[in-house]
C-alpha atoms as a PDB file:
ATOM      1  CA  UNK A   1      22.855 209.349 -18.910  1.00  0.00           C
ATOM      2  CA  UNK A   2      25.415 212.065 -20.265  1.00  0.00           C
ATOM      3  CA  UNK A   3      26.804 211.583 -17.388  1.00  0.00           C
ATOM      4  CA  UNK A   4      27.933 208.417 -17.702  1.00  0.00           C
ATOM      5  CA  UNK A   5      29.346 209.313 -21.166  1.00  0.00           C
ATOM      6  CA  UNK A   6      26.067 207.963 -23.315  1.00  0.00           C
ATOM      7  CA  UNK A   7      25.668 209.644 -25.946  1.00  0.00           C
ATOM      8  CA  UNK A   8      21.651 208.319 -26.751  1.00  0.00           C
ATOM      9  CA  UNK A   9      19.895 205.569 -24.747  1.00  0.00           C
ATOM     10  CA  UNK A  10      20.551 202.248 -25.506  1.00  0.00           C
ATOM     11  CA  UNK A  11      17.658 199.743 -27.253  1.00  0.00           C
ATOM     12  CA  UNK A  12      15.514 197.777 -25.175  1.00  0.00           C
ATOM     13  CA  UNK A  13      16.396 194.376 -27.084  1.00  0.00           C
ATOM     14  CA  UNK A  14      20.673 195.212 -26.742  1.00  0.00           C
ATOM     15  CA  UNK A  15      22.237 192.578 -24.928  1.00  0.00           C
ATOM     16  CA  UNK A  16      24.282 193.436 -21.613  1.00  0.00           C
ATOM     17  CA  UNK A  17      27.411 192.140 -20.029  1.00  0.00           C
ATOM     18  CA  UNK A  18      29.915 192.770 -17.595  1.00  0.00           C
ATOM     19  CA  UNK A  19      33.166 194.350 -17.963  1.00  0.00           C
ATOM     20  CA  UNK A  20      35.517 192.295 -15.231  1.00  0.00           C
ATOM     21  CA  UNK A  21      37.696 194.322 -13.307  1.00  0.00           C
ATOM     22  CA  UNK A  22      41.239 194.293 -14.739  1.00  0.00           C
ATOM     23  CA  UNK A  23      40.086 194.912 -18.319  1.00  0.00           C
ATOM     24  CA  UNK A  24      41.621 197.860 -18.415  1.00  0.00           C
ATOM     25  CA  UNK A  25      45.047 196.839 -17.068  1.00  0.00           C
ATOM     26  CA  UNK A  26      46.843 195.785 -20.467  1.00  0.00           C
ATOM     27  CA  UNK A  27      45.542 198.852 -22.258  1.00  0.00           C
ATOM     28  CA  UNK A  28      48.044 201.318 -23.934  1.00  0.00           C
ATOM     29  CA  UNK A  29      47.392 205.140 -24.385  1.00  0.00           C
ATOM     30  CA  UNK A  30      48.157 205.477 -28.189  1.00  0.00           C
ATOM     31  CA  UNK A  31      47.866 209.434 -29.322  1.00  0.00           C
ATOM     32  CA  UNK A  32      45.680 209.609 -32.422  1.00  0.00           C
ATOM     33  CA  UNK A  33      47.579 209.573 -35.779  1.00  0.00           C
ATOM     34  CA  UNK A  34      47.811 213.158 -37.508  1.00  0.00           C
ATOM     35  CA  UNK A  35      46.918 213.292 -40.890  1.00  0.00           C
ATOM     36  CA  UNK A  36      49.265 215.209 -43.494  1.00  0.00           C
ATOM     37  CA  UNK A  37      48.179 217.493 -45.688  1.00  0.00           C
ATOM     38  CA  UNK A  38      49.291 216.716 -49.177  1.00  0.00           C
ATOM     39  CA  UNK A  39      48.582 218.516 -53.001  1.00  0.00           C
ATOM     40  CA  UNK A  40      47.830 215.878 -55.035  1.00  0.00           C
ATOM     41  CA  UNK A  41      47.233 215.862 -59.124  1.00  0.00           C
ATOM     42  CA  UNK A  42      45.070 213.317 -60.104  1.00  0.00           C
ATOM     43  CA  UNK A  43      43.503 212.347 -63.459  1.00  0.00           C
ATOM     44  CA  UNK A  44      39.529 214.279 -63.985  1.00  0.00           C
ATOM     45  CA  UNK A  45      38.432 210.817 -65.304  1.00  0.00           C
ATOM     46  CA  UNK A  46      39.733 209.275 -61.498  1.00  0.00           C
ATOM     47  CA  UNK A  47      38.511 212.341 -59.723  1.00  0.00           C
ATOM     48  CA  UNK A  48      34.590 212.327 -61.419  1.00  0.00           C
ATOM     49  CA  UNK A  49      34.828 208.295 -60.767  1.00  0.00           C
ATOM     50  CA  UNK A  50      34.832 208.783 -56.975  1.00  0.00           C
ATOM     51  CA  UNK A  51      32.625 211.992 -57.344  1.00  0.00           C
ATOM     52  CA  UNK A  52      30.210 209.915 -59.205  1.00  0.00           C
ATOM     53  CA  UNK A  53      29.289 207.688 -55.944  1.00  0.00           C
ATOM     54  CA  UNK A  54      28.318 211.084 -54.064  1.00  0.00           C
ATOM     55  CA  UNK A  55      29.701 212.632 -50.662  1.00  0.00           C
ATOM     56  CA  UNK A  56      32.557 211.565 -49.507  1.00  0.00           C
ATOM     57  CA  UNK A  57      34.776 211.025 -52.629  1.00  0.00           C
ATOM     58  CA  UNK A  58      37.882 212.295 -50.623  1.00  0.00           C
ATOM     59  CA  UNK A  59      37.251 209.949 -47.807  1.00  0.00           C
ATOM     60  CA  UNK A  60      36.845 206.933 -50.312  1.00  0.00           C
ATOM     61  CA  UNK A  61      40.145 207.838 -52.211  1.00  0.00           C
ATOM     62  CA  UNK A  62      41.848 207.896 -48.522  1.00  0.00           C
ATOM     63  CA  UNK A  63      40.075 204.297 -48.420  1.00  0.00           C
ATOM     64  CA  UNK A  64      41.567 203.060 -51.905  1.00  0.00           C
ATOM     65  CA  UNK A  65      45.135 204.593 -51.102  1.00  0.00           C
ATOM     66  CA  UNK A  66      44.970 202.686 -47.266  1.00  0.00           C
ATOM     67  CA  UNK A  67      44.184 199.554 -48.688  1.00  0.00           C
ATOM     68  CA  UNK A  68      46.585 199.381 -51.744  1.00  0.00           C
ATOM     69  CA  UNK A  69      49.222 200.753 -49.196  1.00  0.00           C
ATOM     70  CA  UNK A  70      48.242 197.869 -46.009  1.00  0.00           C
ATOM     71  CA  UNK A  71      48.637 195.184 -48.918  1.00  0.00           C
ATOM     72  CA  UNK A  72      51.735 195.806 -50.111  1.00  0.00           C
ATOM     73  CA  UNK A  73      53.642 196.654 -46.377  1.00  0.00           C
ATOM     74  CA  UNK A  74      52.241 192.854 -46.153  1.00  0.00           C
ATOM     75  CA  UNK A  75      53.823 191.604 -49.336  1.00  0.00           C
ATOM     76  CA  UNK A  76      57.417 193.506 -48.205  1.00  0.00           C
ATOM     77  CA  UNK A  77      56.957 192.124 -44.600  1.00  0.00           C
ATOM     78  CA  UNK A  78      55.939 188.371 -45.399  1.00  0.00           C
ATOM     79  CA  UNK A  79      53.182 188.309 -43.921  1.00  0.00           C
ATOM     80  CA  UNK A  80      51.206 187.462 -46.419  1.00  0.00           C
END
């Protein structure tokens, strides 16, 4: 199993299918984006807000930041 890069067996009721042969041949080798480190003040009130839903606060503020960020490249782009 490991060795064919399975990480836990699969469930007895998941559905199977076939891969066909040139699935591959489009795909691009993108290197994973690097994240920046950044020191950023923020308000406590914000801060105990995102603390407040439990672990993970950072990861949810990352989340907020993304979207607001995604939206507004659309609005500048047209796309929209």
């Amino acid at each position: 199993m490991k060795d064919r890069g399975e990480t836990r067996a699969a469930r007895a009721d998941a559905e199977t299918f076939e891969i066909p042969e040139d699935f591959w041949d489009d795909a691009e080798i993108t290197p994973p984006m690097t994240k920046r480190q950044v020191n950023l003040r923020v308000d406590p009130d914000i801060v105990d807000f995102f603390k407040d839903q439990g672990p993970g606060h950072l990861t949810r503020m990352h989340a907020v930041l993304r979207s607001y960020g995604d939206a507004q490249i659309k609005l500048t782009d047209g796309s929209a």
